[in-house]
PDB file of N, CA and C in Angstrom:
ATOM      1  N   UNK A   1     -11.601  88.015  -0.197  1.00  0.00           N
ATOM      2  CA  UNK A   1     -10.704  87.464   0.795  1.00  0.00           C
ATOM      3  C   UNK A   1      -9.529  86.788   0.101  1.00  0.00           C
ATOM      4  N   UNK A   2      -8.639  87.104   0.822  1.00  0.00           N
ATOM      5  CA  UNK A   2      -7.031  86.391   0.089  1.00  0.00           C
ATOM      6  C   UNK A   2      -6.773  85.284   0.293  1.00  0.00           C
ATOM      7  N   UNK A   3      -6.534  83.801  -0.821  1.00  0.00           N
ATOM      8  CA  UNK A   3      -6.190  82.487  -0.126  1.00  0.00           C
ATOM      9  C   UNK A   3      -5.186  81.893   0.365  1.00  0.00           C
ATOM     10  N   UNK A   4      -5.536  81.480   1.289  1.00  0.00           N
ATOM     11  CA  UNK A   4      -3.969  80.995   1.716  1.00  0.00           C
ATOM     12  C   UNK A   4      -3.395  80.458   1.447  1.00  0.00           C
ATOM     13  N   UNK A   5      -1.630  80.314   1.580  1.00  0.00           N
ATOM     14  CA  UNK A   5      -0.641  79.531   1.379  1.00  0.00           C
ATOM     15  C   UNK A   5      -1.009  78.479   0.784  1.00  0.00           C
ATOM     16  N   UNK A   6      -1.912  77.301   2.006  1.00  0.00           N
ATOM     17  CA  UNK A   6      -2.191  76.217   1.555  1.00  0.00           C
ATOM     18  C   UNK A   6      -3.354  76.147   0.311  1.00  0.00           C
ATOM     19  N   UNK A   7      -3.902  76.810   0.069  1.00  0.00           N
ATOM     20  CA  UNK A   7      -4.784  76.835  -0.583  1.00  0.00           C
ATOM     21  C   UNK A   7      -4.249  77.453  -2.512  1.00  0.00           C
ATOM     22  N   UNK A   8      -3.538  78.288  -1.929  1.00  0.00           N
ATOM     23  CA  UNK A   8      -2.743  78.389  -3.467  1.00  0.00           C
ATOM     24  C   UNK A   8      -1.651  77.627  -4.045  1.00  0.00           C
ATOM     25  N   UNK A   9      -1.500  76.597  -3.062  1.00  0.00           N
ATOM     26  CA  UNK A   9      -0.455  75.793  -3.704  1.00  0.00           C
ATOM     27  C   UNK A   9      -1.202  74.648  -3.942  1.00  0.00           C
ATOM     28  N   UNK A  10      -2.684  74.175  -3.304  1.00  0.00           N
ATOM     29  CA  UNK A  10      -3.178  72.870  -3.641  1.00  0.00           C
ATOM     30  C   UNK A  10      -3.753  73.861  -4.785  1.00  0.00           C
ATOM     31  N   UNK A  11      -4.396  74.684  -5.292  1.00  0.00           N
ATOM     32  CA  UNK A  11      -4.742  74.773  -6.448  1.00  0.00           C
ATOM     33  C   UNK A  11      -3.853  75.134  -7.417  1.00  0.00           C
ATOM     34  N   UNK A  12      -2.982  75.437  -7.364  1.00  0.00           N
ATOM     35  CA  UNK A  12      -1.447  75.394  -8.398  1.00  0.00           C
ATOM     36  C   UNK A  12      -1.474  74.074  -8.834  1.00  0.00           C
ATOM     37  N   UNK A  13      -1.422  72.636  -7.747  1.00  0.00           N
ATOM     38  CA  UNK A  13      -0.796  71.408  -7.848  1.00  0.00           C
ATOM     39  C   UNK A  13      -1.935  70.967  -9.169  1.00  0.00           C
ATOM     40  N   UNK A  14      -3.026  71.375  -8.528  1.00  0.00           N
ATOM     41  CA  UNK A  14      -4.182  70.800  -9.079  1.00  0.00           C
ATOM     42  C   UNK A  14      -3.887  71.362 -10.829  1.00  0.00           C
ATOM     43  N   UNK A  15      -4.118  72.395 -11.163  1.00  0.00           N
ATOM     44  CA  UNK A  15      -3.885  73.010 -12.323  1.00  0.00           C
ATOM     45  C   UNK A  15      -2.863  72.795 -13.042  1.00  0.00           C
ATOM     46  N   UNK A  16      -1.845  71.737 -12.526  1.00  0.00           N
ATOM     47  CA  UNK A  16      -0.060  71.855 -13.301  1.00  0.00           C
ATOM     48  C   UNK A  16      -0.337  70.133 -13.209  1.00  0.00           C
ATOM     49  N   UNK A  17      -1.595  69.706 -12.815  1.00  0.00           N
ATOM     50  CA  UNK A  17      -1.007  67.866 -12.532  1.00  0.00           C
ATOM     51  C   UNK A  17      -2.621  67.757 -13.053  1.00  0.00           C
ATOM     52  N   UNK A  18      -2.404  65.968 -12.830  1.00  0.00           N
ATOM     53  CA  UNK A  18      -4.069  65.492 -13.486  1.00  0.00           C
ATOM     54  C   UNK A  18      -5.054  65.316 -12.156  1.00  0.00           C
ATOM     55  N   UNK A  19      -4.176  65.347 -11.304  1.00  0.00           N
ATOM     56  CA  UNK A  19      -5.532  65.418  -9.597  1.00  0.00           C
ATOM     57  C   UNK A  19      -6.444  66.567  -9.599  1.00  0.00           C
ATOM     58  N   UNK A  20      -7.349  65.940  -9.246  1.00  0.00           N
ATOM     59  CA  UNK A  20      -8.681  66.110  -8.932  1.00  0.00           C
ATOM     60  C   UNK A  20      -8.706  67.286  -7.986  1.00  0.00           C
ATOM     61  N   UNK A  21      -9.107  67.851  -7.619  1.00  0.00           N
ATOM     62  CA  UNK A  21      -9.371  69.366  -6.491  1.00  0.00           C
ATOM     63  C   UNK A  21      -8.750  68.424  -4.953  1.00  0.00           C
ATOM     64  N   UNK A  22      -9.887  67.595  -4.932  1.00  0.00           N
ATOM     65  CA  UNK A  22      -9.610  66.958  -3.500  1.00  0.00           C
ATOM     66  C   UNK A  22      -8.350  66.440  -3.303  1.00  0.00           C
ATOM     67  N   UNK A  23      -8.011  65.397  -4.512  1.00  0.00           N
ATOM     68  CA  UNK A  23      -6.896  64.509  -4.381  1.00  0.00           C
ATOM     69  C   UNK A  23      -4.987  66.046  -4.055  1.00  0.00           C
ATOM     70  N   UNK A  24      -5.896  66.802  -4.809  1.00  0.00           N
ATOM     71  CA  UNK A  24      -4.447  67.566  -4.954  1.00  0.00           C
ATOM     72  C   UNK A  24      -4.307  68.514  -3.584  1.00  0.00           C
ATOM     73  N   UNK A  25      -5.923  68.590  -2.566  1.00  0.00           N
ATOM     74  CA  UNK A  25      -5.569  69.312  -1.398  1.00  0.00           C
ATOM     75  C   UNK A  25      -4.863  67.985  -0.299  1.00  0.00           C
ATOM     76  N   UNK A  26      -5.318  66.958  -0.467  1.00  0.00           N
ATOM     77  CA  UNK A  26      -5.017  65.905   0.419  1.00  0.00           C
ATOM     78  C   UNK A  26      -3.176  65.555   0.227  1.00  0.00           C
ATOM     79  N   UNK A  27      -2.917  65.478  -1.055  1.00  0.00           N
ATOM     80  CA  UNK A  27      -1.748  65.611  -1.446  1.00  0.00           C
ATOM     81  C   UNK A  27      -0.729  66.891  -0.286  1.00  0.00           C
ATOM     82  N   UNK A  28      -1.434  68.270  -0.522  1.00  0.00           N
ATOM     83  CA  UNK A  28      -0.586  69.284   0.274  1.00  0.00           C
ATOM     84  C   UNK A  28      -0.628  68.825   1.628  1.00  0.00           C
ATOM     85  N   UNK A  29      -2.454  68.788   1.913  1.00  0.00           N
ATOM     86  CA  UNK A  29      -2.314  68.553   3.587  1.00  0.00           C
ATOM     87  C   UNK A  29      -1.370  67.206   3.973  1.00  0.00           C
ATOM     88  N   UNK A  30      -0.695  66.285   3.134  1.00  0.00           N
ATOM     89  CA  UNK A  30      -0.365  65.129   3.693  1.00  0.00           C
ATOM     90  C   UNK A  30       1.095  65.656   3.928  1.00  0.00           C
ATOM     91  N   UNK A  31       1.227  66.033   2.789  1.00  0.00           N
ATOM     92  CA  UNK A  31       2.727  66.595   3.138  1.00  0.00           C
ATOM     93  C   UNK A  31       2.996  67.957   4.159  1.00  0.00           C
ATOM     94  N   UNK A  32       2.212  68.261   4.818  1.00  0.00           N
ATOM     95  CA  UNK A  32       2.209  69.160   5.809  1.00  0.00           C
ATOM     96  C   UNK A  32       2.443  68.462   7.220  1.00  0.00           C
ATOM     97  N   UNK A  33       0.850  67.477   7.358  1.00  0.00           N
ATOM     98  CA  UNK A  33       1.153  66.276   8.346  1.00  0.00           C
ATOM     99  C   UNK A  33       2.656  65.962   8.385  1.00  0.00           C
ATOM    100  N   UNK A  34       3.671  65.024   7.106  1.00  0.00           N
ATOM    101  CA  UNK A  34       4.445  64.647   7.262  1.00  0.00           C
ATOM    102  C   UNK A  34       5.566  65.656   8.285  1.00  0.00           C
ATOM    103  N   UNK A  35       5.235  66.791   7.758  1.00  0.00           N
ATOM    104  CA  UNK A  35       6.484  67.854   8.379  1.00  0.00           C
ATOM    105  C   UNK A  35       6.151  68.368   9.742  1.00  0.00           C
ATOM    106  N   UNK A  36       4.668  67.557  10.497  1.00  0.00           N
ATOM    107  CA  UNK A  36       4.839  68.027  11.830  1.00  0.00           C
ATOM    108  C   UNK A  36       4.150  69.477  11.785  1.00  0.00           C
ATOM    109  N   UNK A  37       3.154  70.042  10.654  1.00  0.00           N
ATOM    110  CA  UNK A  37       3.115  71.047  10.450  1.00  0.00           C
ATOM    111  C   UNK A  37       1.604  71.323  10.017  1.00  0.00           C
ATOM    112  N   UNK A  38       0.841  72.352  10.666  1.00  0.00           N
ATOM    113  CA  UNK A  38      -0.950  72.637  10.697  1.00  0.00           C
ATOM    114  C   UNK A  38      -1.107  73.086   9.850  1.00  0.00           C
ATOM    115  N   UNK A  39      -1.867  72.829   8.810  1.00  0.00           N
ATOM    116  CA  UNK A  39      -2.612  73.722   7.437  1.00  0.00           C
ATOM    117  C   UNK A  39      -3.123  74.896   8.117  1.00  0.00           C
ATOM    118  N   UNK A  40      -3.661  75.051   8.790  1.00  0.00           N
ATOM    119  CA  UNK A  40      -4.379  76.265   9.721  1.00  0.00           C
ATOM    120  C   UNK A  40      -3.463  77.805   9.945  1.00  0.00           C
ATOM    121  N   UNK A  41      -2.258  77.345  10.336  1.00  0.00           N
ATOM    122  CA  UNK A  41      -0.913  77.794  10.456  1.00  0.00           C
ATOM    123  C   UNK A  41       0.508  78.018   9.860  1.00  0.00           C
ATOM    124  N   UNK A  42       0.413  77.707   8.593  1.00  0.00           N
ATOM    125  CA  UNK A  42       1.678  77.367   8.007  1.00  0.00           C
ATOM    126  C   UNK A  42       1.898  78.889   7.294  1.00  0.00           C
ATOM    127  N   UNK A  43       3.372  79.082   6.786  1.00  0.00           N
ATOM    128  CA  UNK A  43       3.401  80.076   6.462  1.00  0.00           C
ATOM    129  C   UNK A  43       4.164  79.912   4.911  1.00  0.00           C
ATOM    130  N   UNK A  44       4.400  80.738   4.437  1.00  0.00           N
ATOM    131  CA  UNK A  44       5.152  80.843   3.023  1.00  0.00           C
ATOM    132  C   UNK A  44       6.385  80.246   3.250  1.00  0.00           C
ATOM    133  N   UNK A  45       7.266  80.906   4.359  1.00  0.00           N
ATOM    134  CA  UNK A  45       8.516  80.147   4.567  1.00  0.00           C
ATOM    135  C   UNK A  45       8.815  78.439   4.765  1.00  0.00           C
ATOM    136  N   UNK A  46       7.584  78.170   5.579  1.00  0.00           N
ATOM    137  CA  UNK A  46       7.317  77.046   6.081  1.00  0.00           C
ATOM    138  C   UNK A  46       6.634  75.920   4.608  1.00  0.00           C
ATOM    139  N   UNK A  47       6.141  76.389   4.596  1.00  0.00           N
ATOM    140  CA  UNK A  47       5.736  75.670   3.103  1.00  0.00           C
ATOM    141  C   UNK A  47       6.664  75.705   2.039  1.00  0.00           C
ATOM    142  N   UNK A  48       7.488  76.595   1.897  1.00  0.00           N
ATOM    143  CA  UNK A  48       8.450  76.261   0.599  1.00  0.00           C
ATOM    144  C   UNK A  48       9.581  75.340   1.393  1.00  0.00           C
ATOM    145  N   UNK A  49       9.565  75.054   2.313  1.00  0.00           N
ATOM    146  CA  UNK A  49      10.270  74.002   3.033  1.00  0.00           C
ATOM    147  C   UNK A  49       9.983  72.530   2.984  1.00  0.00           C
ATOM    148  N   UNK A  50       8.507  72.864   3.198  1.00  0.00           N
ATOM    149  CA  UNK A  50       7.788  71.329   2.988  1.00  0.00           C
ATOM    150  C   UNK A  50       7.864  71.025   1.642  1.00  0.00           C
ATOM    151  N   UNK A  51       7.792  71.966   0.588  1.00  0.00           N
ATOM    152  CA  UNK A  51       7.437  71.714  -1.088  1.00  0.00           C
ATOM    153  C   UNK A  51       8.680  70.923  -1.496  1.00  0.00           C
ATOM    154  N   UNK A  52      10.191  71.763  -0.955  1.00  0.00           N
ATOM    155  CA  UNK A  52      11.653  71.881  -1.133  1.00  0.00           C
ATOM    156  C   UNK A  52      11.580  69.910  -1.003  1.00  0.00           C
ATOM    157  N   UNK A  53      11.210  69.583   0.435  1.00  0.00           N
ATOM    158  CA  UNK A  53      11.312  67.992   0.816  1.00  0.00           C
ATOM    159  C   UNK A  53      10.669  67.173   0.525  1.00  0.00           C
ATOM    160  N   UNK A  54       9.212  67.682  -0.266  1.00  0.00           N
ATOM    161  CA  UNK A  54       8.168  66.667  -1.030  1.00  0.00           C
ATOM    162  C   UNK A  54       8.854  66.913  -2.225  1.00  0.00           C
ATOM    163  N   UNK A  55       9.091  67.626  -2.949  1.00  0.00           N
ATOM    164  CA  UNK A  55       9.644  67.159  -4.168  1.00  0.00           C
ATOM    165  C   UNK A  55      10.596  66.316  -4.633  1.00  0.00           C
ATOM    166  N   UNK A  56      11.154  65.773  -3.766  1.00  0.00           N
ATOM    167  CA  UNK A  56      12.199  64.658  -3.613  1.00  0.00           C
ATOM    168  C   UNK A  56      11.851  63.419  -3.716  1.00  0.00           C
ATOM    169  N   UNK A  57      10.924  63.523  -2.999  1.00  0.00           N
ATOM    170  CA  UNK A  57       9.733  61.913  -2.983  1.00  0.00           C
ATOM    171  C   UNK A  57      10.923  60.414  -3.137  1.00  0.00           C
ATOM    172  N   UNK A  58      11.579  60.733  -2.210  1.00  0.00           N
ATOM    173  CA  UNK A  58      13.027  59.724  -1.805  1.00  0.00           C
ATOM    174  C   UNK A  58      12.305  58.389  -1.414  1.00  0.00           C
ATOM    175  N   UNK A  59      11.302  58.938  -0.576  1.00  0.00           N
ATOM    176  CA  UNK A  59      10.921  57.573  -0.214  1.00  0.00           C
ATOM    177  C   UNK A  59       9.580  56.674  -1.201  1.00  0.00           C
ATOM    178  N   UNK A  60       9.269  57.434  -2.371  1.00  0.00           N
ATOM    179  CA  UNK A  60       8.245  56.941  -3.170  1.00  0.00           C
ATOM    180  C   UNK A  60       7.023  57.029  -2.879  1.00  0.00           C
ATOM    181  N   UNK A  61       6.902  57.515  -1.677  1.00  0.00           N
ATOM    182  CA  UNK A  61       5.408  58.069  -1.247  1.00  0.00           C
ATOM    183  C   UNK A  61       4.245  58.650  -2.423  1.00  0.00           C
ATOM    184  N   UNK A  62       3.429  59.294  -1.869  1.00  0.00           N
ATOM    185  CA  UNK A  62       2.669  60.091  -2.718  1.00  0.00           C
ATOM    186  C   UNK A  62       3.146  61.860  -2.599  1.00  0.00           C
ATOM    187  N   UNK A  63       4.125  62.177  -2.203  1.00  0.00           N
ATOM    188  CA  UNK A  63       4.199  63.469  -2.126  1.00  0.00           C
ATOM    189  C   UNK A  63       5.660  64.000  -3.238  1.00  0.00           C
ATOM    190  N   UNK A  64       6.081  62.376  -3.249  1.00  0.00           N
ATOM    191  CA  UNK A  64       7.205  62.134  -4.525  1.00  0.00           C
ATOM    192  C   UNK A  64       5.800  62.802  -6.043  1.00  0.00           C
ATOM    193  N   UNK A  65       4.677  63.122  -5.828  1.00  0.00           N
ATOM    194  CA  UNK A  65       3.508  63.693  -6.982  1.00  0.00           C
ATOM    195  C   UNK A  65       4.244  65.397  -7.217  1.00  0.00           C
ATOM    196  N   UNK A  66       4.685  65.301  -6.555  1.00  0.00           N
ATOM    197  CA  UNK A  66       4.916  67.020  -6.374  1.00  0.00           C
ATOM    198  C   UNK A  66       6.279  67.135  -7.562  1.00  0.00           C
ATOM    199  N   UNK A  67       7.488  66.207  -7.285  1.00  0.00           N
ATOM    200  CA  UNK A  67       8.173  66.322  -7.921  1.00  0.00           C
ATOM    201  C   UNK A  67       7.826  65.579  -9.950  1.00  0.00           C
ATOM    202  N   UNK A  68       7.277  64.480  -9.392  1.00  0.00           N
ATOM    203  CA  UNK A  68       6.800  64.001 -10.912  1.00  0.00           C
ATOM    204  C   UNK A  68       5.360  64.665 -11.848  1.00  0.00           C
ATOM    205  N   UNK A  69       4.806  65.726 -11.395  1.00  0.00           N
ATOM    206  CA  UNK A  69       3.720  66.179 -11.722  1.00  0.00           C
ATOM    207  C   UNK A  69       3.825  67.617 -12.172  1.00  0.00           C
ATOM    208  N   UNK A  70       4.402  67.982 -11.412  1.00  0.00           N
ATOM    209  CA  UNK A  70       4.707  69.460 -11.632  1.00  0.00           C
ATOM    210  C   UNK A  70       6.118  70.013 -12.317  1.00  0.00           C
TER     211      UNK A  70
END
């Protein structure tokens, strides 16, 4: 079976940063939440959108991990 979107980018995060499996899916799903947007549902387009605005981490959050980690 093929993994999804969300699932190949929390294990990318995980593999390119020092988080933990969990910490690095909670990381994606949070920044999904932030964008108003269902892990269940998201798509490639939609996610390199969310990645594009977590990597900015403007506001110092935890999704500012995306840009300092990777």
């Amino acid at each position: 079976m093929a993994k999804s979107i969300f699932e190949h980018v929390a294990d990318g995060l995980e593999l390119r940063t020092d988080l933990a499996k969990l910490e690095a899916r909670d990381t994606v799903r949070l920044a999904l939440e932030r964008a108003g947007l269902d892990v269940g549902s998201i798509g490639t387009s939609q996610m390199r959108a969310v990645l594009t605005i977590a990597s900015r981490g403007a506001d110092g959050s935890r999704c500012g991990a995306f840009r300092e980690r990777v």
